[in-house]
PDB file of N, CA and C in Angstrom:
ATOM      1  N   UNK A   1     246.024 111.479 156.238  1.00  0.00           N
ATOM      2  CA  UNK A   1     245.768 111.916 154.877  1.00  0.00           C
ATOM      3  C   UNK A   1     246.241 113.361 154.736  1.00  0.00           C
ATOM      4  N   UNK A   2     247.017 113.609 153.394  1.00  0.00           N
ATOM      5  CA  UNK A   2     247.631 115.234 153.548  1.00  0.00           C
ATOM      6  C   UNK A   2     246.443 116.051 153.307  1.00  0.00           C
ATOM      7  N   UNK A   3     245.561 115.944 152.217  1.00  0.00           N
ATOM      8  CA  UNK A   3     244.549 116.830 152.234  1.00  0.00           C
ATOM      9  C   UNK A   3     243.791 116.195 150.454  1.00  0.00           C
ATOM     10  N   UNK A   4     242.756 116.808 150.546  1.00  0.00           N
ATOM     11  CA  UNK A   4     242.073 116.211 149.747  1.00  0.00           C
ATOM     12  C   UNK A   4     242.241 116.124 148.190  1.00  0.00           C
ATOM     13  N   UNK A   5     243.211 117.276 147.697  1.00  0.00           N
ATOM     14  CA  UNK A   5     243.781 116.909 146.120  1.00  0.00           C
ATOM     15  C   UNK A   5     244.463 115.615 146.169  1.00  0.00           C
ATOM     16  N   UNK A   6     244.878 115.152 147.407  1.00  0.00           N
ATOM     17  CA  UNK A   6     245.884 114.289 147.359  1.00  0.00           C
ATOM     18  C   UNK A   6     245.102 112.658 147.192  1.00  0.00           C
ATOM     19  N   UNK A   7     243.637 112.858 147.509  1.00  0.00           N
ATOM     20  CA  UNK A   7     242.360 112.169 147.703  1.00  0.00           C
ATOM     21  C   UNK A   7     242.146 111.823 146.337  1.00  0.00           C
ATOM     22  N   UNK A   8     242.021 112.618 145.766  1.00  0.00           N
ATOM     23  CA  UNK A   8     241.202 113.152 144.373  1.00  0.00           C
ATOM     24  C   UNK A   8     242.570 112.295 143.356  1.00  0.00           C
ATOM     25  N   UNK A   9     243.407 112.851 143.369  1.00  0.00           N
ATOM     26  CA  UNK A   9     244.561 112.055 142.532  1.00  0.00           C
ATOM     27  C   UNK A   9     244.876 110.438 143.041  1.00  0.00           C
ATOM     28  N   UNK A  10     244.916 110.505 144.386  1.00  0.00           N
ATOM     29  CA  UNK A  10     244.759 108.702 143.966  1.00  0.00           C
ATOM     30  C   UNK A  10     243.704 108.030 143.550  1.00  0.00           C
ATOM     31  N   UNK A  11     242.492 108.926 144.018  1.00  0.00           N
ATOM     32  CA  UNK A  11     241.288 107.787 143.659  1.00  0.00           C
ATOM     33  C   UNK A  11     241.435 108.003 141.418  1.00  0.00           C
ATOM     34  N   UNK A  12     242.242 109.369 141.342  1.00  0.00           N
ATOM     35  CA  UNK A  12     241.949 108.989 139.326  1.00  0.00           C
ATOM     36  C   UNK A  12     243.546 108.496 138.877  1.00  0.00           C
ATOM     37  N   UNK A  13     244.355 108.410 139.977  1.00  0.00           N
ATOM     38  CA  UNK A  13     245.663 107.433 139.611  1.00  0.00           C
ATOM     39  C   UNK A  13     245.691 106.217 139.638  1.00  0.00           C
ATOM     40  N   UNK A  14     244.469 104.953 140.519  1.00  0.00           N
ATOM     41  CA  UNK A  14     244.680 104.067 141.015  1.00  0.00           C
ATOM     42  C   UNK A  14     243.402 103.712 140.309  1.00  0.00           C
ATOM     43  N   UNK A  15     242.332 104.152 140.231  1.00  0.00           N
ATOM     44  CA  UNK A  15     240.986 103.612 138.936  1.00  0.00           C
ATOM     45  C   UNK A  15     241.963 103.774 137.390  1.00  0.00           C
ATOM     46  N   UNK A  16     242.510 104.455 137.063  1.00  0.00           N
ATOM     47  CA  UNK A  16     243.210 105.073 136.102  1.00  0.00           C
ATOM     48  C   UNK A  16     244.043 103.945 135.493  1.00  0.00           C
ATOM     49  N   UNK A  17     244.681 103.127 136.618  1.00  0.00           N
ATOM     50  CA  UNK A  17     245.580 101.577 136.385  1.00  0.00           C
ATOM     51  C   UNK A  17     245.105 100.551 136.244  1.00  0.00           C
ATOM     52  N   UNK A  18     243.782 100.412 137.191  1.00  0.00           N
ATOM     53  CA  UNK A  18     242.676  99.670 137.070  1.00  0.00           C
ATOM     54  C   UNK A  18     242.450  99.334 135.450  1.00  0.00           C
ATOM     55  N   UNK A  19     241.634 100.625 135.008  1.00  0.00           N
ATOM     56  CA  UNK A  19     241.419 100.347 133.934  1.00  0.00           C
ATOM     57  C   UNK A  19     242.609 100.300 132.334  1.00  0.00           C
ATOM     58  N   UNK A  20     243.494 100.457 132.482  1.00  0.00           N
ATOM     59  CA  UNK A  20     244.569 100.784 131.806  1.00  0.00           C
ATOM     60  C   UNK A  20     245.104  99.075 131.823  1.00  0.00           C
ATOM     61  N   UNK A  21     244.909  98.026 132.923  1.00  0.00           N
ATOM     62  CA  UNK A  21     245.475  97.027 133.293  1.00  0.00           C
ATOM     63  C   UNK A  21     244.062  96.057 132.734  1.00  0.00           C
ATOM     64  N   UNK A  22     242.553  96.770 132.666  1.00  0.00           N
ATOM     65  CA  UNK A  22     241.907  96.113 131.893  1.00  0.00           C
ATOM     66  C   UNK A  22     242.356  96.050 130.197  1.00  0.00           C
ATOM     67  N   UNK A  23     242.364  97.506 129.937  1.00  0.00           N
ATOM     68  CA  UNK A  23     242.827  97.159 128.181  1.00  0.00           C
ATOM     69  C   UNK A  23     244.125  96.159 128.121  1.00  0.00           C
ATOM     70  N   UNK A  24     245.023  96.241 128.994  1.00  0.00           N
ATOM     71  CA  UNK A  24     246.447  95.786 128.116  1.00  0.00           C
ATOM     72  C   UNK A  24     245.552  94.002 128.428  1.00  0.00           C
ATOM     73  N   UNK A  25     244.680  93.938 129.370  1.00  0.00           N
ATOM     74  CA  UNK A  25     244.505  92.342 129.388  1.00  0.00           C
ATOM     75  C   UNK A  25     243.761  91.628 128.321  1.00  0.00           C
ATOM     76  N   UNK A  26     242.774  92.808 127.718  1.00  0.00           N
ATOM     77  CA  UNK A  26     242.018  92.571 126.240  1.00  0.00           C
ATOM     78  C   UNK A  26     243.033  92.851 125.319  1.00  0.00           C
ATOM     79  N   UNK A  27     244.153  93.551 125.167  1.00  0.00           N
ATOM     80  CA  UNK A  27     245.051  93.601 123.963  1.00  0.00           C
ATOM     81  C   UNK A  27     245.621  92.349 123.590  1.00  0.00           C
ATOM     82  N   UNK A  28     245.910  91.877 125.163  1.00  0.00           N
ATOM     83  CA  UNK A  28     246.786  90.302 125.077  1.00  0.00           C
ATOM     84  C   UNK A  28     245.955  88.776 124.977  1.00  0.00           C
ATOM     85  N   UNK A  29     244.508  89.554 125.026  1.00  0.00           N
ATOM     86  CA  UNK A  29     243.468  88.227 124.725  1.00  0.00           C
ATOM     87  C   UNK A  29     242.314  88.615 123.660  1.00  0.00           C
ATOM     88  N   UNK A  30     243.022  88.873 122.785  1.00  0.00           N
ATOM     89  CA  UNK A  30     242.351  89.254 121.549  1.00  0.00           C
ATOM     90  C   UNK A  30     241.136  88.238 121.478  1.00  0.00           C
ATOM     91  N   UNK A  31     241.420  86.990 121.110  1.00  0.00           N
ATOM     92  CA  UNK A  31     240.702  86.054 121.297  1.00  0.00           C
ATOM     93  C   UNK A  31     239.629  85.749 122.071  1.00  0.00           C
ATOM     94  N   UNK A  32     239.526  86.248 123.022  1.00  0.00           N
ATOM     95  CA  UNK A  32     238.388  86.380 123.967  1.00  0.00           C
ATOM     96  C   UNK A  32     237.591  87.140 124.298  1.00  0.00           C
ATOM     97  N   UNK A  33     236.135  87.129 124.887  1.00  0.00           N
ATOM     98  CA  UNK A  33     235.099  88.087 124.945  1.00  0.00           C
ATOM     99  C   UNK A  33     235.467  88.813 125.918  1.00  0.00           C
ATOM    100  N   UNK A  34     234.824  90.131 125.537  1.00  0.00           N
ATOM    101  CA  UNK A  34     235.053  90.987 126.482  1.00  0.00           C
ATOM    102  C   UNK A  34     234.236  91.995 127.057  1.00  0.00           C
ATOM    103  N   UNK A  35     232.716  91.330 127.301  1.00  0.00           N
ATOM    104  CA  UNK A  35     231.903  91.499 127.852  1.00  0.00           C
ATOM    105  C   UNK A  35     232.327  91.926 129.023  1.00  0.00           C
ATOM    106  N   UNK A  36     232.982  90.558 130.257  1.00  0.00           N
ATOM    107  CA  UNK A  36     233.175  91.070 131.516  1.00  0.00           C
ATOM    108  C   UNK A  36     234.312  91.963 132.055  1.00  0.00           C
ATOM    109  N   UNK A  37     235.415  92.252 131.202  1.00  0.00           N
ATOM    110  CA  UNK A  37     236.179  93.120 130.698  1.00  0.00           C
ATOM    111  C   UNK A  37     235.217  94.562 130.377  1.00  0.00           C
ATOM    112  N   UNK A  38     234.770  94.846 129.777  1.00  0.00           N
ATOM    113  CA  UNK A  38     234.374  96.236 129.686  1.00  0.00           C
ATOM    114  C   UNK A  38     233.313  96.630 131.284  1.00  0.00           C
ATOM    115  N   UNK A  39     232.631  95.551 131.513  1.00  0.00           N
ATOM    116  CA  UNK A  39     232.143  95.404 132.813  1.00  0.00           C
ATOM    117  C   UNK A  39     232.512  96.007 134.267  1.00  0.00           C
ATOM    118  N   UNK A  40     234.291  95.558 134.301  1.00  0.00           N
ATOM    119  CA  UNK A  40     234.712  95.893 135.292  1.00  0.00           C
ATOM    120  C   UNK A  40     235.514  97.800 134.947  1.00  0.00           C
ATOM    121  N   UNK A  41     235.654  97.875 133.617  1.00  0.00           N
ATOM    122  CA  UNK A  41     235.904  99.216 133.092  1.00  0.00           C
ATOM    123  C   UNK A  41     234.950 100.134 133.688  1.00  0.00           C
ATOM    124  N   UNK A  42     233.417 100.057 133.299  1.00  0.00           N
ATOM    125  CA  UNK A  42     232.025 100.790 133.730  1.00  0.00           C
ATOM    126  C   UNK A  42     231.833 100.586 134.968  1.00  0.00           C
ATOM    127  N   UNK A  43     232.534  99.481 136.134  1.00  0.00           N
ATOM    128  CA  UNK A  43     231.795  99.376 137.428  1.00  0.00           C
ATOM    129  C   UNK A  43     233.237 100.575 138.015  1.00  0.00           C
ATOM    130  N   UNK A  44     234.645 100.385 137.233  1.00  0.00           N
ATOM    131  CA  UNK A  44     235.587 101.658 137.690  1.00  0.00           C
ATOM    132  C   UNK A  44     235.338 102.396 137.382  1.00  0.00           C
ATOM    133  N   UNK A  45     234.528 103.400 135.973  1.00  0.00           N
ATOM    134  CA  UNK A  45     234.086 104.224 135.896  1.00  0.00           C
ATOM    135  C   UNK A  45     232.958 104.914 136.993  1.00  0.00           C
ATOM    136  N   UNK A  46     231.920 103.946 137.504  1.00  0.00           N
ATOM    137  CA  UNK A  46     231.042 104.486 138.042  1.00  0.00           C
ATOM    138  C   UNK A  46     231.768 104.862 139.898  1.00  0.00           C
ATOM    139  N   UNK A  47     232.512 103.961 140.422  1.00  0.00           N
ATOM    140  CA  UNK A  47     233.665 103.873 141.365  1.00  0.00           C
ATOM    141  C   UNK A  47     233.664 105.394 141.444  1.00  0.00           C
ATOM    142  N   UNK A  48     234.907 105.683 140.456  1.00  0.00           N
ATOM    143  CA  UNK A  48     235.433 107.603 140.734  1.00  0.00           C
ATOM    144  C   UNK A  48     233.774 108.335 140.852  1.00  0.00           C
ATOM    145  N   UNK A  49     233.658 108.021 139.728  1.00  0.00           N
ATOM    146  CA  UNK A  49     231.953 109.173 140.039  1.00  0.00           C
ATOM    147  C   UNK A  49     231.563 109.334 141.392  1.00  0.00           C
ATOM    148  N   UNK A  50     231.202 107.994 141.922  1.00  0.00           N
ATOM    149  CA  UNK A  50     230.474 107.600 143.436  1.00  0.00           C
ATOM    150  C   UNK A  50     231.959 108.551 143.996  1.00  0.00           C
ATOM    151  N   UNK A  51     232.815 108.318 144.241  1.00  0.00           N
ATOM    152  CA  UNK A  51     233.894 109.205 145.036  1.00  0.00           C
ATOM    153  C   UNK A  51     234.073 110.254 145.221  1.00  0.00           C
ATOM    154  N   UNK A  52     234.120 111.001 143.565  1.00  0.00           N
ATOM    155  CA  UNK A  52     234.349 111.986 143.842  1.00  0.00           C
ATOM    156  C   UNK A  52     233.161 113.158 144.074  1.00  0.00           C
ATOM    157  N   UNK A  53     231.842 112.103 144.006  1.00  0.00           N
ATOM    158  CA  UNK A  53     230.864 113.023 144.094  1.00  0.00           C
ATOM    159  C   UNK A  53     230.371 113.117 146.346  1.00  0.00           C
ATOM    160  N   UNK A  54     231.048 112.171 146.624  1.00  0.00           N
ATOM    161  CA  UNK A  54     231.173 112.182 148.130  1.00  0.00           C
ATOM    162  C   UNK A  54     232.476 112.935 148.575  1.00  0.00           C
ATOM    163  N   UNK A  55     233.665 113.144 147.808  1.00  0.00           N
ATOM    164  CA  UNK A  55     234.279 114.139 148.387  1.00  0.00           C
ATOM    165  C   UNK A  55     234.232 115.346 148.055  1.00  0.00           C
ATOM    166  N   UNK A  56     233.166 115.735 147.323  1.00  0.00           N
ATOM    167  CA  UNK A  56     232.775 117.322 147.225  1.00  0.00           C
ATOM    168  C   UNK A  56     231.361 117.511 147.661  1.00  0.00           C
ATOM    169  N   UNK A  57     231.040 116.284 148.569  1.00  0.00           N
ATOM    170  CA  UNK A  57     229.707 116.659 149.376  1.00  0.00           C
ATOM    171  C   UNK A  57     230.239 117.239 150.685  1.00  0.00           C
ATOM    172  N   UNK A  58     229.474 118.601 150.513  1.00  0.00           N
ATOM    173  CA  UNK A  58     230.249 119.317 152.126  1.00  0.00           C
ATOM    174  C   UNK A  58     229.598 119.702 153.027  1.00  0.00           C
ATOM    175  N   UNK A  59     228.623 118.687 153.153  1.00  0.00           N
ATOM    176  CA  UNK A  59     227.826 118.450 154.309  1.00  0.00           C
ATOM    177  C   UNK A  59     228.527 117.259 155.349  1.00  0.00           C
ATOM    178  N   UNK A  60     229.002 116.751 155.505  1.00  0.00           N
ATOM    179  CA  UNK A  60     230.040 115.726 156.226  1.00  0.00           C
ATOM    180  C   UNK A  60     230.383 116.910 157.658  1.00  0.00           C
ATOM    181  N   UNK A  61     230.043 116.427 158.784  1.00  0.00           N
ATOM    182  CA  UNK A  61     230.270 117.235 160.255  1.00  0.00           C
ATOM    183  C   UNK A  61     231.889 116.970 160.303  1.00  0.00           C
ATOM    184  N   UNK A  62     232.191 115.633 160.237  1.00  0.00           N
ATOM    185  CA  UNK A  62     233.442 115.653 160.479  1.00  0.00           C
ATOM    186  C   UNK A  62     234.280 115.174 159.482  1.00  0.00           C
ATOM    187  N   UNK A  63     235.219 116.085 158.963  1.00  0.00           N
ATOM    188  CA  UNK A  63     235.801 115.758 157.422  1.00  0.00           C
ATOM    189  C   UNK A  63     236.712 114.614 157.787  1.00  0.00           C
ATOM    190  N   UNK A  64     237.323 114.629 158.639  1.00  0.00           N
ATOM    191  CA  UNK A  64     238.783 113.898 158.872  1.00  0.00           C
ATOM    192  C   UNK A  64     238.353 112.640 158.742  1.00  0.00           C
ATOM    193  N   UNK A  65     237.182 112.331 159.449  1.00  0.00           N
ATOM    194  CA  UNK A  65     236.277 110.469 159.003  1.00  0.00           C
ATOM    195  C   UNK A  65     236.165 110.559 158.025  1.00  0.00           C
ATOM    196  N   UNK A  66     235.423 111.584 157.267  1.00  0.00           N
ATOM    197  CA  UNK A  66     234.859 111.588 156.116  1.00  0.00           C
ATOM    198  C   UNK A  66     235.696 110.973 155.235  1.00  0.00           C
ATOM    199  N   UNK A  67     236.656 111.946 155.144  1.00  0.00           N
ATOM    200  CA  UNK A  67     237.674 111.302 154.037  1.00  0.00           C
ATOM    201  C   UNK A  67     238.374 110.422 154.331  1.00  0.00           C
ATOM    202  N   UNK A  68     238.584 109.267 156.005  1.00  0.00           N
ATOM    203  CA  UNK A  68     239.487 108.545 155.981  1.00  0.00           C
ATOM    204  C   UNK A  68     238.052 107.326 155.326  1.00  0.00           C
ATOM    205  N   UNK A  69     236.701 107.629 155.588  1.00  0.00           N
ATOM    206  CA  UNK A  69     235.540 106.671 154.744  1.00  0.00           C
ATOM    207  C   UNK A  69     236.017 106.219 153.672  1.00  0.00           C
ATOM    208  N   UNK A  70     236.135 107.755 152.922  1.00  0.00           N
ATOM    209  CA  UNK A  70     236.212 107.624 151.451  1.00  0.00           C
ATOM    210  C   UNK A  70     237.519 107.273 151.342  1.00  0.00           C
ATOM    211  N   UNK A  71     238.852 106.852 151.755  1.00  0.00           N
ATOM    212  CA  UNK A  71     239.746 106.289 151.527  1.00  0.00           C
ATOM    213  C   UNK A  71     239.811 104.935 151.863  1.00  0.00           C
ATOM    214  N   UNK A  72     239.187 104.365 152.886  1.00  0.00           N
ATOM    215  CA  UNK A  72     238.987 103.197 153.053  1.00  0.00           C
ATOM    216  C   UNK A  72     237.847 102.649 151.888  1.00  0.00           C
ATOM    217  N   UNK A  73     237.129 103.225 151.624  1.00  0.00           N
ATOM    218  CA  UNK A  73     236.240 102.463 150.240  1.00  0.00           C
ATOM    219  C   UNK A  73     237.304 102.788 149.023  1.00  0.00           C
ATOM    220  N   UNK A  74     237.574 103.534 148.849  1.00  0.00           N
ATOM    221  CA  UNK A  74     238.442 103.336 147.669  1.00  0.00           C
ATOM    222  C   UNK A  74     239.528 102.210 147.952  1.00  0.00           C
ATOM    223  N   UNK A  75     239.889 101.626 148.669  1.00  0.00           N
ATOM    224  CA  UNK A  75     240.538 100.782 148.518  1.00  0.00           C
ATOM    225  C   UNK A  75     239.944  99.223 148.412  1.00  0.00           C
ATOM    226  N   UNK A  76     238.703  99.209 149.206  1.00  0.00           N
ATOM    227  CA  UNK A  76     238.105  98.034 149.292  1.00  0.00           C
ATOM    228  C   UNK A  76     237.594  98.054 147.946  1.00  0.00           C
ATOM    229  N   UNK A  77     237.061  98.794 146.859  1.00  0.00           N
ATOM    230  CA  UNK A  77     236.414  99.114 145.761  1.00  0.00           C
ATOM    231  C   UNK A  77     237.669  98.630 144.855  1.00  0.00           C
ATOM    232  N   UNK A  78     239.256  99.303 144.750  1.00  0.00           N
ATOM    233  CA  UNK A  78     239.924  98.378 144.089  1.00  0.00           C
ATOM    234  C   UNK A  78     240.506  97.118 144.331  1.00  0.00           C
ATOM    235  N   UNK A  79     240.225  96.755 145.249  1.00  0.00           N
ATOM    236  CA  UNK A  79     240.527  95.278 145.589  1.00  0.00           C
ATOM    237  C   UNK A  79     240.172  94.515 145.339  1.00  0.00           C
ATOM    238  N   UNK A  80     238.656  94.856 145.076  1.00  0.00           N
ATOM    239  CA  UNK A  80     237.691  94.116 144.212  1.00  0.00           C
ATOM    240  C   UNK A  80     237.763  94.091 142.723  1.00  0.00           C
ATOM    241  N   UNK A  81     237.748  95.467 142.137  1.00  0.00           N
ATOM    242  CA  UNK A  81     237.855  95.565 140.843  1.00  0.00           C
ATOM    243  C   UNK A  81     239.278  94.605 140.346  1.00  0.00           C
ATOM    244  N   UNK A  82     240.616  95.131 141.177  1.00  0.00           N
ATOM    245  CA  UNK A  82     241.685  93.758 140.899  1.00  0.00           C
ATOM    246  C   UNK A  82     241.330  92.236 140.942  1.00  0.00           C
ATOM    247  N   UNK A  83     240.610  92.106 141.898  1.00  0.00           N
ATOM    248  CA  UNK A  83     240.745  90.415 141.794  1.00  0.00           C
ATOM    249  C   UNK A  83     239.738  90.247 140.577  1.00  0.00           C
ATOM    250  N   UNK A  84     238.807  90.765 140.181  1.00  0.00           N
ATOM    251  CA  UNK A  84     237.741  90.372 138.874  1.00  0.00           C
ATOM    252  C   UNK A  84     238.321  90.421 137.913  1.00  0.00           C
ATOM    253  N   UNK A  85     239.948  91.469 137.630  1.00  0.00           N
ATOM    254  CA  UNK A  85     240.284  91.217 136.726  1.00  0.00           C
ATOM    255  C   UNK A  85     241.489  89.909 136.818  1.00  0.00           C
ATOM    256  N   UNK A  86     241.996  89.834 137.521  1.00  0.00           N
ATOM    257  CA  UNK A  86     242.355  88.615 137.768  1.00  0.00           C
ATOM    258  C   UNK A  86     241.772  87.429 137.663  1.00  0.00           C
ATOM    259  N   UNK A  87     240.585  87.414 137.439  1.00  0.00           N
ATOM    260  CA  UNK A  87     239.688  86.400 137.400  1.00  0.00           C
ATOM    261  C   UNK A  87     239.391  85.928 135.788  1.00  0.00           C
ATOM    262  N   UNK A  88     239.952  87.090 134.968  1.00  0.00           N
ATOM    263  CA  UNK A  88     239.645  87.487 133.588  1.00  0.00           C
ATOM    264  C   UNK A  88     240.278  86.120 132.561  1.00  0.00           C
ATOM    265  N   UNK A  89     241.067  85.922 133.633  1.00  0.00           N
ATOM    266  CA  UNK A  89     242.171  85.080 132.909  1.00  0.00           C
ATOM    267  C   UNK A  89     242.135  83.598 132.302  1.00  0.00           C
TER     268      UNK A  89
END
């Protein structure tokens, strides 16, 4: 990992598509509810929060885990959020 801005911008570049890939899927399904659609919007919203409020906790002994943690949950976190919206369909 180069260092932690670099942390900080993927976790609000890659929630950022997440949710950007939720609207265009409600633009193109007008027709349909979008209860579980705004759902997975608020569970990516709460995602960055939970993140970025663990990578400015600076109590962590050893950063280099720390942040490879918090990079490994950010990914398992959108993997999930992708397939639910995939599921949308």
């Amino acid at each position: 990992m180069a260092n932690v801005r670099d942390l900080k911008k993927d976790i609000n570049y890659v929630l950022g598509d997440i949710i950007e890939a939720v609207y265009v899927w409600e633009y193109a399904n007008t027709n349909k509810d979008t209860k579980q659609s705004e759902a997975i919007i608020d569970e990516a919203i709460e995602t960055f929060d939970a993140l970025i409020a663990k990578i400015n906790d600076k109590s962590a002994e050893n950063k280099k885990a720390h942040f490879k943690g918090i990079s490994a949950e950010l990914e398992e976190k959108c993997r999930a959020l992708i397939e639910k919206i995939n599921k949308l369909g």
